[in-house]
Each structure stands twice: as structure tokens, then as C-alpha cells.
C-alpha atoms as a PDB file:
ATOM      1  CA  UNK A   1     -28.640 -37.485  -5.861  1.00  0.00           C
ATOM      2  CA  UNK A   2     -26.402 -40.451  -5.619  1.00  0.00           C
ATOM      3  CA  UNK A   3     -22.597 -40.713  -4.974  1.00  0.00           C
ATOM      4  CA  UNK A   4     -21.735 -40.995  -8.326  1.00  0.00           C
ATOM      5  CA  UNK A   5     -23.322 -37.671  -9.186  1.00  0.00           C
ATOM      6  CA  UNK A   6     -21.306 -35.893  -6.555  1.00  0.00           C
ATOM      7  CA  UNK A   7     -18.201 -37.079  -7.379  1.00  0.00           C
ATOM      8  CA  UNK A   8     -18.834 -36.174 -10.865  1.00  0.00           C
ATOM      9  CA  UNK A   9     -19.980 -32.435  -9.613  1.00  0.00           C
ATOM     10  CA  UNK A  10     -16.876 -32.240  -7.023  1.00  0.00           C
ATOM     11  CA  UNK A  11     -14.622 -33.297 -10.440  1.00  0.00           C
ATOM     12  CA  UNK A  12     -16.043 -30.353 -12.572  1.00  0.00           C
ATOM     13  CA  UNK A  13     -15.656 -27.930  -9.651  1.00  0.00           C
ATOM     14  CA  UNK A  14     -11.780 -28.656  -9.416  1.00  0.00           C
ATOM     15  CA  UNK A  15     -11.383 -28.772 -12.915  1.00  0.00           C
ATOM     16  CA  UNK A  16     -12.267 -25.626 -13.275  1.00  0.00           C
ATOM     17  CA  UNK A  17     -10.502 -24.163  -9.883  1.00  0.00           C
ATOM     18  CA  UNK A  18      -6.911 -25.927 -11.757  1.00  0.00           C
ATOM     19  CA  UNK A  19      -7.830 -23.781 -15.206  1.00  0.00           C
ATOM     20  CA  UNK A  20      -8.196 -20.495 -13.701  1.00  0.00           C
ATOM     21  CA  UNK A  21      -5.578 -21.265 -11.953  1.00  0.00           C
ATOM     22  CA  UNK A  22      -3.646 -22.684 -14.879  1.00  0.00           C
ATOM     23  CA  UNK A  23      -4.823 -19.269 -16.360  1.00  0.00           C
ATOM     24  CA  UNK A  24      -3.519 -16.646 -13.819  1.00  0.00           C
ATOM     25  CA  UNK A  25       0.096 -18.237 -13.647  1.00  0.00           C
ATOM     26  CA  UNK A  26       0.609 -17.703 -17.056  1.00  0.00           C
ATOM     27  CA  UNK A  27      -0.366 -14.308 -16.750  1.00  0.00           C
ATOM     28  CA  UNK A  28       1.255 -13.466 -13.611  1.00  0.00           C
ATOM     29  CA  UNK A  29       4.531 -15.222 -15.313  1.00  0.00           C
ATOM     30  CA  UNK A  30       3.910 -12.881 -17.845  1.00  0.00           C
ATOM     31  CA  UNK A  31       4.279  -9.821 -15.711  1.00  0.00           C
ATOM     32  CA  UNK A  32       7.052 -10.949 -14.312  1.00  0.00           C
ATOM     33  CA  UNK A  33       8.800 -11.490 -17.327  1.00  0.00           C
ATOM     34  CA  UNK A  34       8.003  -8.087 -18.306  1.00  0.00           C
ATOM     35  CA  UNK A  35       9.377  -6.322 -15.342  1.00  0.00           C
ATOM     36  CA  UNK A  36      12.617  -8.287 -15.194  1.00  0.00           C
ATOM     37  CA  UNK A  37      13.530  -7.218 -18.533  1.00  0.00           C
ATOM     38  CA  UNK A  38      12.896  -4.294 -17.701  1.00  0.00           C
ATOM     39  CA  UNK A  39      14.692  -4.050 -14.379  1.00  0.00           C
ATOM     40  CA  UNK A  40      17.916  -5.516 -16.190  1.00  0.00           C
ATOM     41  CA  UNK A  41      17.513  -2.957 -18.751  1.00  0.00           C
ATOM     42  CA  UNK A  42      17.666  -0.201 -16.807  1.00  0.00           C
ATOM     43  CA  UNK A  43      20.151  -1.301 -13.410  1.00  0.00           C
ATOM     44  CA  UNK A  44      23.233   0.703 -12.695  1.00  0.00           C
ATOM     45  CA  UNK A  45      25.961   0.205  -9.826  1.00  0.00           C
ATOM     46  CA  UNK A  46      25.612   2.836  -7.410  1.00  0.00           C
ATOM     47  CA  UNK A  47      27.084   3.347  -3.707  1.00  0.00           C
ATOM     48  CA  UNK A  48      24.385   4.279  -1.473  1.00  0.00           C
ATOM     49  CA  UNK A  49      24.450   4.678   2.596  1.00  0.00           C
ATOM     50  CA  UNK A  50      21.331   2.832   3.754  1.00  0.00           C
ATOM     51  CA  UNK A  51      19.886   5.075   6.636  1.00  0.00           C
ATOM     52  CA  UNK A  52      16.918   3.423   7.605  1.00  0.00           C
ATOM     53  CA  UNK A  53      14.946  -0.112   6.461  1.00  0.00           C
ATOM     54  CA  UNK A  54      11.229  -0.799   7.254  1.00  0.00           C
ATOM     55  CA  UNK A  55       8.550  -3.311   6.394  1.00  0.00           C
ATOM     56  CA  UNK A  56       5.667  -0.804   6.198  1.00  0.00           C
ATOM     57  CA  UNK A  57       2.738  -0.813   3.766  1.00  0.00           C
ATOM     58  CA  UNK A  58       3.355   1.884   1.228  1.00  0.00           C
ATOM     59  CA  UNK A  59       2.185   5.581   1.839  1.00  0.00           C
ATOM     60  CA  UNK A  60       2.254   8.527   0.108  1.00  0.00           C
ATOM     61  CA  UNK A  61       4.458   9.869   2.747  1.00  0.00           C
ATOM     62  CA  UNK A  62       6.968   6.853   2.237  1.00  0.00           C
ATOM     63  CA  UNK A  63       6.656   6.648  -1.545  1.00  0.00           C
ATOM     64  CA  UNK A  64       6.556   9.670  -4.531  1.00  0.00           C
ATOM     65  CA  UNK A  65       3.120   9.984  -5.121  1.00  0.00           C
ATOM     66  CA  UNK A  66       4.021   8.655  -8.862  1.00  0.00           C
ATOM     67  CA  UNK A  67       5.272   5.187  -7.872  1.00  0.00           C
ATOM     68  CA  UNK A  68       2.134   5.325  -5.055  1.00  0.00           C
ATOM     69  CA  UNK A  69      -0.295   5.945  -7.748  1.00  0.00           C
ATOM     70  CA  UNK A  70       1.040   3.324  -9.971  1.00  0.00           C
ATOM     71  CA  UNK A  71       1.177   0.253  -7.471  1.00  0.00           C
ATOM     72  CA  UNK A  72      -1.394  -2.071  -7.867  1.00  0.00           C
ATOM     73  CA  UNK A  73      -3.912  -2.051  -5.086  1.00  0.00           C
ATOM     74  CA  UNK A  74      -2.998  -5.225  -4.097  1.00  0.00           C
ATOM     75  CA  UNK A  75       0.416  -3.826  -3.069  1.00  0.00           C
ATOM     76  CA  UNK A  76      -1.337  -1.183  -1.093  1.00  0.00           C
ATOM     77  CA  UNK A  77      -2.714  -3.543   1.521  1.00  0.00           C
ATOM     78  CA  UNK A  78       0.737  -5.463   2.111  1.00  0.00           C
ATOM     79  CA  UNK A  79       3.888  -4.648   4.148  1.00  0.00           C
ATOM     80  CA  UNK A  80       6.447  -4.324   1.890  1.00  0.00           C
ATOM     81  CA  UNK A  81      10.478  -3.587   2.237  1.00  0.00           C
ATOM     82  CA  UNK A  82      11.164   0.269   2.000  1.00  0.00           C
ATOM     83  CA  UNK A  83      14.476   1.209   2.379  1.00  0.00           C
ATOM     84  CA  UNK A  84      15.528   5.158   2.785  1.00  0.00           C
ATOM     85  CA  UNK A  85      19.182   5.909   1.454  1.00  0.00           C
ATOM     86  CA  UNK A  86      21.077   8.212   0.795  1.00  0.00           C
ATOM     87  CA  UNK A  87      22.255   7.934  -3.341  1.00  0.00           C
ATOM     88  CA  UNK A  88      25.008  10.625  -4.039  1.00  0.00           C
ATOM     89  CA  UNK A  89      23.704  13.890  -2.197  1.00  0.00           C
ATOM     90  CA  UNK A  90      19.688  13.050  -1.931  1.00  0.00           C
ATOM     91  CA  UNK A  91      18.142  10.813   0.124  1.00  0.00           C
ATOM     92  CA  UNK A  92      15.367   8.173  -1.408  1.00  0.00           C
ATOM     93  CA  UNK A  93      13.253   5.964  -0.497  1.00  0.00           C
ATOM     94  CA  UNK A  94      13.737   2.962  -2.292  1.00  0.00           C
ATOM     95  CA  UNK A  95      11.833  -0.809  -2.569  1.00  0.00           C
ATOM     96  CA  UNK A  96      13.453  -4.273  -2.677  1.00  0.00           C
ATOM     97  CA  UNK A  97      13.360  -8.098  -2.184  1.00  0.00           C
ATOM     98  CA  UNK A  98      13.482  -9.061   0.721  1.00  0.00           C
ATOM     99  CA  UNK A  99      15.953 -11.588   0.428  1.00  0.00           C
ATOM    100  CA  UNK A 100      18.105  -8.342  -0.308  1.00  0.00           C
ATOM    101  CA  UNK A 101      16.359  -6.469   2.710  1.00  0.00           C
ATOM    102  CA  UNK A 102      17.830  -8.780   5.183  1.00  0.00           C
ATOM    103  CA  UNK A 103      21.205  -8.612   4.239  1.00  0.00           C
ATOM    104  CA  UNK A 104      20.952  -4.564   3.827  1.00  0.00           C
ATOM    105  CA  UNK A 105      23.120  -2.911   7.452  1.00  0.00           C
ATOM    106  CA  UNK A 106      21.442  -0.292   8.556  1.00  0.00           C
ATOM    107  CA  UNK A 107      24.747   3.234   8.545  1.00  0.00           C
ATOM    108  CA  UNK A 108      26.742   1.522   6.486  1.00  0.00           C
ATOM    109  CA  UNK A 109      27.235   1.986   2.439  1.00  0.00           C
ATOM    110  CA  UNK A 110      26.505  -0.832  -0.236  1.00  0.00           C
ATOM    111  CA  UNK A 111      27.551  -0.935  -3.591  1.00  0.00           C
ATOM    112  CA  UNK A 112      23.720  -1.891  -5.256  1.00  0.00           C
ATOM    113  CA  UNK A 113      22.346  -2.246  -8.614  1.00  0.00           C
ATOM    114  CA  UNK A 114      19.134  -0.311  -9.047  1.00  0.00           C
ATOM    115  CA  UNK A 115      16.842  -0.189 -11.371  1.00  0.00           C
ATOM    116  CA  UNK A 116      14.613   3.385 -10.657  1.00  0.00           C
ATOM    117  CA  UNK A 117      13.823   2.941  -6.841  1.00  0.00           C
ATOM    118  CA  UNK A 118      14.049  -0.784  -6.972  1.00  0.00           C
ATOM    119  CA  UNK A 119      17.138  -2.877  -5.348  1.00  0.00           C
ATOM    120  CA  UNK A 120      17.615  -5.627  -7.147  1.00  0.00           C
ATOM    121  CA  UNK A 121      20.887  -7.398  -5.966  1.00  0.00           C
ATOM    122  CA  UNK A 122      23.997  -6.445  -3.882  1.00  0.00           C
ATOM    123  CA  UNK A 123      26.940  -6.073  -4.956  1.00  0.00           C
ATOM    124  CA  UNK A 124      30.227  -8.090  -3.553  1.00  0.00           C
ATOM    125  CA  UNK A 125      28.121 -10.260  -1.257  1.00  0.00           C
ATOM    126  CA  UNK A 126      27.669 -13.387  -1.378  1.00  0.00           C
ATOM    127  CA  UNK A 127      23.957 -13.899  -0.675  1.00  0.00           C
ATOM    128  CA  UNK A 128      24.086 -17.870  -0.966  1.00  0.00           C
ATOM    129  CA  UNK A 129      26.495 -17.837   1.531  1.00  0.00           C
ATOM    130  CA  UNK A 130      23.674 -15.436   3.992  1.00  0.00           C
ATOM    131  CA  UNK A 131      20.694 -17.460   3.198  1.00  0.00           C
ATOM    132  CA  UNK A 132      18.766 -19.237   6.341  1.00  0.00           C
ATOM    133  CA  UNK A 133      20.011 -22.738   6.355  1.00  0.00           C
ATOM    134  CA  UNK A 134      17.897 -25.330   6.813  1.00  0.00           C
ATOM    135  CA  UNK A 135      17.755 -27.600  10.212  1.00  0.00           C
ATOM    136  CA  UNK A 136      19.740 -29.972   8.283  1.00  0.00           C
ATOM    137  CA  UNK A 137      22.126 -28.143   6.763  1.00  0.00           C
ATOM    138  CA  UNK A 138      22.811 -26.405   9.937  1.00  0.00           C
ATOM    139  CA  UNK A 139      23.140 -30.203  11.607  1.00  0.00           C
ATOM    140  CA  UNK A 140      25.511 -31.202   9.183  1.00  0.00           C
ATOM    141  CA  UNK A 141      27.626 -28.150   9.671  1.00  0.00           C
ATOM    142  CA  UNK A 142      27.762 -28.853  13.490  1.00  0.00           C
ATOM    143  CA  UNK A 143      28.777 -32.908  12.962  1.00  0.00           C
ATOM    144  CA  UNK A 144      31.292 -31.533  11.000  1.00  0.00           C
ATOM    145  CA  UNK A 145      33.036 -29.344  13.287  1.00  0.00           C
ATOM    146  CA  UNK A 146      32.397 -31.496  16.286  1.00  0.00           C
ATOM    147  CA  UNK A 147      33.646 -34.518  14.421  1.00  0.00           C
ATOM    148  CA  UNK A 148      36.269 -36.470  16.342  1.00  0.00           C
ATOM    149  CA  UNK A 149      39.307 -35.842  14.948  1.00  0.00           C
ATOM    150  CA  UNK A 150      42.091 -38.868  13.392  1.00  0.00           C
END
């Protein structure tokens, strides 16, 4: 076996790793497509008092049994945000981002949007302005305010 031939070989092999892979993102695009139509179908403004917020892999204790049953079991094995509230006089346990799980207080109510038992943004807050900033942006913030002043 020369070099030539292994090169070749090592050439096929990727080709064919970039395909499948080329293959699953369209699918998993797909999906996602799906469920955000569906999510802004179906999302209502509600008030809700957020009593407790974990990052726990999904039970049947944390979850209905319906939405358990339905996950894929590659959400089973993962951590994911749960957040129990109480919405008008029952208390749920509800999923979300978490981009939106961060910026959720813990006794305090929020004006969400949800779609069934999923969060999907937060109403009157500015979530740009809550992101992590980068080192740099955070730099540029501090030269600004420590800037010698004219």
C-alpha cells in the first residue's frame, strides 16, 4: 500500500463522514422547522409565578407521563431546564431554553409566552441586553467608563 492509496482511502472516508452529515442537518433543520411553527402557532401571554427552576434530566415524577413518553430518548439522558410555576391556580412543570432559564427569578411572576409546557420567550425583557458579554465587549465597556474625561 503506498501513500497515494491512503490518501485516496482517508478522502473517501471523509467524504462520506461530510454526506451523512450533510444528511442529518437537513433533517434535524427539518424538525426544527416543524416545531417552531408549531410553537408560534399555539403561544399565548400568560402571568405565571416561577416557584422553582432546575436542570434535571426528565422524570416521570418531573414531567406528565404524556410529554415523558413522547421525548425522544435522546432527551432522556440529558439535563434539561424544568421550571415548576404556578399558571393561574395550578402549578406546572414547564420546559424552556435556556437562554430563557437564566433570566427566569426564582418567587417572582413573569409575563411568558407558552406554547403547551414550553417557554419560549419573556415578555418585557430585554434579553440582548442580559446576554453574557464577551471579554471584549466587557473591556470596551470598562475603557469607556474609565475614560479620562475632556
Amino acid at each position: 500500500m503506498q501513500f497515494g492509496d491512503i490518501i485516496i482511502i482517508a478522502a473517501v472516508v471523509v467524504a462520506v463522514a461530510l454526506g451523512v452529515m450533510f444528511y442529518l442537518g437537513k433533517k434535524n433543520y427539518a424538525k426544527n422547522l416543524e416545531a417552531q411553527s408549531f410553537i408560534n402557532q399555539y403561544k399565548m401571554v400568560t402571568p405565571i409565578l416561577v416557584i422553582d427552576k432546575r436542570f434535571e434530566r426528565p422524570t416521570t415524577e418531573n414531567l406528565p407521563k404524556n410529554i415523558y413518553e413522547k421525548l425522544p430518548k435522546s432527551a432522556h439522558i440529558r439535563k434539561m431546564p424544568i421550571v415548576k410555576a404556578k399558571v393561574g391556580p395550578q402549578i406546572t412543570t414547564l420546559m424552556c431554553d435556556k437562554r430563557i432559564y437564566d433570566n427566569l427569578a426564582v418567587k417572582k411572576t413573569v409575563k411568558v409566552e407558552l406554547a403547551g409546557i414550553y417557554i419560549s420567550s419573556i415578555i418585557g425583557l430585554n434579553l440582548e441586553a442580559k446576554r453574557n458579554k464577551t471579554w471584549r465587549e466587557k473591556m470596551s465597556v470598562w475603557i469607556s467608563k474609565n475614560a479620562p474625561k475632556k
